[in-house]
C-alpha atoms as a PDB file:
ATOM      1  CA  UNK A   1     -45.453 -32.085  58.672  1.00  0.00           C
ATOM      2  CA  UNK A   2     -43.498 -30.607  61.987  1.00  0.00           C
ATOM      3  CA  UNK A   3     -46.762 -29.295  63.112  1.00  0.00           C
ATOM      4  CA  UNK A   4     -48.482 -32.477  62.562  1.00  0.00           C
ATOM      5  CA  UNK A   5     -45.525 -34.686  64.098  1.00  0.00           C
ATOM      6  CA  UNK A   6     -45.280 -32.094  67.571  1.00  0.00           C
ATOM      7  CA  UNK A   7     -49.546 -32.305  68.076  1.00  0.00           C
ATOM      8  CA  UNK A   8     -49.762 -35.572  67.366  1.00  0.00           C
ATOM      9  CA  UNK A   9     -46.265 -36.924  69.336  1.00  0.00           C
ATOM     10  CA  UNK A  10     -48.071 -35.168  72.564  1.00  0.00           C
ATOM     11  CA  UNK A  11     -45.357 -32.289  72.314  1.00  0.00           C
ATOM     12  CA  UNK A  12     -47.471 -29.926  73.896  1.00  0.00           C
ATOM     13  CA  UNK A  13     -47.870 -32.273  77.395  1.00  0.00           C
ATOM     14  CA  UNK A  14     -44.306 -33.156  77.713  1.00  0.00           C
ATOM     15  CA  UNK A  15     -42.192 -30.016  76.022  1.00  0.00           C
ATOM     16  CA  UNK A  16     -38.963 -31.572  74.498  1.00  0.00           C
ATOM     17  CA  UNK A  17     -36.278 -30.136  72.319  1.00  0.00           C
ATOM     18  CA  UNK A  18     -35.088 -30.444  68.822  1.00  0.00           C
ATOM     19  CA  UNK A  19     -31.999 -32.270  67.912  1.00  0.00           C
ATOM     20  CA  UNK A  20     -30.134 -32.598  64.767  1.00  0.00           C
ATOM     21  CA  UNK A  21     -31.978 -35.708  63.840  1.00  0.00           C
ATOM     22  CA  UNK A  22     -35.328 -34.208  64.032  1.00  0.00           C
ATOM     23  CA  UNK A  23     -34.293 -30.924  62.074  1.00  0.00           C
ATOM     24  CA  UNK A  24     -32.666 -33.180  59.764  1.00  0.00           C
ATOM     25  CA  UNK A  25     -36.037 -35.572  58.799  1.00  0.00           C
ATOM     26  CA  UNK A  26     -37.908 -31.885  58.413  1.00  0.00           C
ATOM     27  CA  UNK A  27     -35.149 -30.936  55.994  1.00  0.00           C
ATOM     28  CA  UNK A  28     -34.899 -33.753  54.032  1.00  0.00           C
ATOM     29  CA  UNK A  29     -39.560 -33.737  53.814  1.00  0.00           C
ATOM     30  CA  UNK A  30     -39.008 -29.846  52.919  1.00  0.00           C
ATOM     31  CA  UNK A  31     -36.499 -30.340  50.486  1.00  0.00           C
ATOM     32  CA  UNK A  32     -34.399 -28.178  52.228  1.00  0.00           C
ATOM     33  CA  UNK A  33     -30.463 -28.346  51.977  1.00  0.00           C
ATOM     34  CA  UNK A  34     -28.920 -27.462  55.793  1.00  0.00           C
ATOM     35  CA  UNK A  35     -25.074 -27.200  56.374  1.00  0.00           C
ATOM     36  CA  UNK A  36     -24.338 -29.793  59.429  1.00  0.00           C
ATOM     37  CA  UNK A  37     -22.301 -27.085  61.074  1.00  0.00           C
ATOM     38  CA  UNK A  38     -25.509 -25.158  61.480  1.00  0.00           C
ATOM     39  CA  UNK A  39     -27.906 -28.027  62.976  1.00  0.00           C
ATOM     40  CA  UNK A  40     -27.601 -27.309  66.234  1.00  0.00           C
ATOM     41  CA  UNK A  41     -28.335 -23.398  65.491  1.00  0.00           C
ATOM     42  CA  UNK A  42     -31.324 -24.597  63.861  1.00  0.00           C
ATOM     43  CA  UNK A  43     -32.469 -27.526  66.672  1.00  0.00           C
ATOM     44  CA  UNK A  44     -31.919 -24.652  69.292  1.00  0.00           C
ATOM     45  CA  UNK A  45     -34.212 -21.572  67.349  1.00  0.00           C
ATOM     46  CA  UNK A  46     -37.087 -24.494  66.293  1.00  0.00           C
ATOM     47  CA  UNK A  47     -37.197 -25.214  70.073  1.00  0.00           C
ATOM     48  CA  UNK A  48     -37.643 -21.823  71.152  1.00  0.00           C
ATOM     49  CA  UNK A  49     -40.120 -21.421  68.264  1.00  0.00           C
ATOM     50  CA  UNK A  50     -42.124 -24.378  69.411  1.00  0.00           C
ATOM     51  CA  UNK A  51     -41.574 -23.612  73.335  1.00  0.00           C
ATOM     52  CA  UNK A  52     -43.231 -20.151  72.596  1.00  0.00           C
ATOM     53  CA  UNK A  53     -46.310 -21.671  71.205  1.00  0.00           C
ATOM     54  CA  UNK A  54     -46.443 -24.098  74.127  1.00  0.00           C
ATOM     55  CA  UNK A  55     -46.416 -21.136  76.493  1.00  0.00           C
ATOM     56  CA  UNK A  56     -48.992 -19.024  74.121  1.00  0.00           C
ATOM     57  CA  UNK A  57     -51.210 -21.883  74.092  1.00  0.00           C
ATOM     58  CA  UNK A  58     -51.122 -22.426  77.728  1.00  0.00           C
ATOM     59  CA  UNK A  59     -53.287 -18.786  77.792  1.00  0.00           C
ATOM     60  CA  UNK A  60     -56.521 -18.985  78.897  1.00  0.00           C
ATOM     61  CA  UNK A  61     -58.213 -16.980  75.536  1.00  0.00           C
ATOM     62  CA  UNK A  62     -61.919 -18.454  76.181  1.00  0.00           C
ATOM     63  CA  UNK A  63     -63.374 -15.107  77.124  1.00  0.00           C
ATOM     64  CA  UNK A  64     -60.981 -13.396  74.434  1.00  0.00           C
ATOM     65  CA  UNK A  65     -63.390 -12.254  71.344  1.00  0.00           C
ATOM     66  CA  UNK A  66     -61.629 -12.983  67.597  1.00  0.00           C
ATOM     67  CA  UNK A  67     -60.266  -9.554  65.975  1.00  0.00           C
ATOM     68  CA  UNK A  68     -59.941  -9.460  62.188  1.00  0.00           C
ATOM     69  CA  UNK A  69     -57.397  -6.368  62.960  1.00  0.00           C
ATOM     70  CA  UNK A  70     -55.205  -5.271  65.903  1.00  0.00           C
ATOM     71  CA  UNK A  71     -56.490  -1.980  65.832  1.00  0.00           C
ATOM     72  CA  UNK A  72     -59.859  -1.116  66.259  1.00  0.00           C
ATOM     73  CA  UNK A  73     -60.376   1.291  63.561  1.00  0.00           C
ATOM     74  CA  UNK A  74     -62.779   1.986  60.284  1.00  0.00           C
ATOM     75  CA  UNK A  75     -61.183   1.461  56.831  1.00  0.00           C
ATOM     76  CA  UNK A  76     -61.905   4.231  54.620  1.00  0.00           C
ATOM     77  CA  UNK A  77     -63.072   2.905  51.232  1.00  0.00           C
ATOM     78  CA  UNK A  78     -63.094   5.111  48.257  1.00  0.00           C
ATOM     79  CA  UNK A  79     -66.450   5.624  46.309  1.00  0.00           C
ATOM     80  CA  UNK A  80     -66.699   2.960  43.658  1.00  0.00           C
ATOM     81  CA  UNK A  81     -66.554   4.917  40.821  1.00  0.00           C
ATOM     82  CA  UNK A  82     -65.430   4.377  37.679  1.00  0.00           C
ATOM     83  CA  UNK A  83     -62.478   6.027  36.415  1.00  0.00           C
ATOM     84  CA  UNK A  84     -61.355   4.304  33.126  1.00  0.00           C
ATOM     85  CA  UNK A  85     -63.451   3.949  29.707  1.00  0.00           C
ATOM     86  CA  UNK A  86     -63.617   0.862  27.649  1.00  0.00           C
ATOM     87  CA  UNK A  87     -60.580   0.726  25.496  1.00  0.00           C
ATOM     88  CA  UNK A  88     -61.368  -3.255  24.378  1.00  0.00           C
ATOM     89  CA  UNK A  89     -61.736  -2.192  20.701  1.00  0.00           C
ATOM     90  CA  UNK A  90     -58.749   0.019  20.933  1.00  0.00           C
ATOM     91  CA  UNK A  91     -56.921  -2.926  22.356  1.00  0.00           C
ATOM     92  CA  UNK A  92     -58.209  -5.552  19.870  1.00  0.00           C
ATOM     93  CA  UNK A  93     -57.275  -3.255  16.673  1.00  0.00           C
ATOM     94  CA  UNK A  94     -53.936  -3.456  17.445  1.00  0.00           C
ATOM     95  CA  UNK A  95     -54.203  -7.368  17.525  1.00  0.00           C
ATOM     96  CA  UNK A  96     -53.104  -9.576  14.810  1.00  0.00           C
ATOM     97  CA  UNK A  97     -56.241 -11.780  15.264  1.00  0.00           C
ATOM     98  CA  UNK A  98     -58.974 -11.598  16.612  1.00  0.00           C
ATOM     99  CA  UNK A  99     -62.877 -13.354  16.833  1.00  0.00           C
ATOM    100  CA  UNK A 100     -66.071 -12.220  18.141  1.00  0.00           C
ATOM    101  CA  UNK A 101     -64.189 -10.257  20.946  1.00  0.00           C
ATOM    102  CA  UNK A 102     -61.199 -12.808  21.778  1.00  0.00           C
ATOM    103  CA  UNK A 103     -57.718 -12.862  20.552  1.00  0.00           C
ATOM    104  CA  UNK A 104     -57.072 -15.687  18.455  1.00  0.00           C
ATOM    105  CA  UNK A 105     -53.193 -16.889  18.890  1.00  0.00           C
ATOM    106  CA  UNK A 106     -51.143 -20.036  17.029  1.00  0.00           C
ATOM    107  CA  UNK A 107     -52.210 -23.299  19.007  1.00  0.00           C
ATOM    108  CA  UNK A 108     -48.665 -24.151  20.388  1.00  0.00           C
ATOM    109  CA  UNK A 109     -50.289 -27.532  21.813  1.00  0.00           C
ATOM    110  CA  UNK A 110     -50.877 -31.006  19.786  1.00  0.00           C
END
């Protein structure tokens, strides 16, 4: 909802801060309970938060490809191999009840 309310309000054109009122209405959508002696922490640190993505959107990234990783490095995958036998008959004998390969339990549902 905040992200919604600061694109749509034209946030990013005109940057203006938090107050109590607006961290407030975010609490009180996100169910949130927020001691009133700490609203003006939290107006101040949700204004830097959104002033930082002001300034990172400002960047020019058009001629910036899309990573999938910071680092560009190889991930080393194991062989897919097999490494444990089928134990679903071992598992089903110890079962109370069981049908044509499922476990059968008391229906707990009407």
């Amino acid at each position: 909802m905040l992200w919604s309310l600061v694109f749509h309000s034209g946030y990013w054109q005109n940057p203006m801060s938090l107050d109590c009122t607006d961290v407030a209405k975010m609490a009180h959508l996100a169910r949130l309970a927020i001691d009133s002696g700490q609203c003006e922490r939290y107006a101040a640190d949700l204004s830097n938060i959104l002033d930082l993505v002001a300034r990172m959107d400002a960047v020019d990234t058009s001629g910036v490809e899309p990573m999938a990783h910071p680092l560009q490095m190889a991930q080393r995958l194991r062989p897919d191999v097999v490494e444990e036998s089928d134990r679903r008959a071992d598992f089903q004998a110890l079962a109370p009840l069981t049908d044509n390969g499922l476990y059968l339990v008391p229906k707990v549902i009407d």
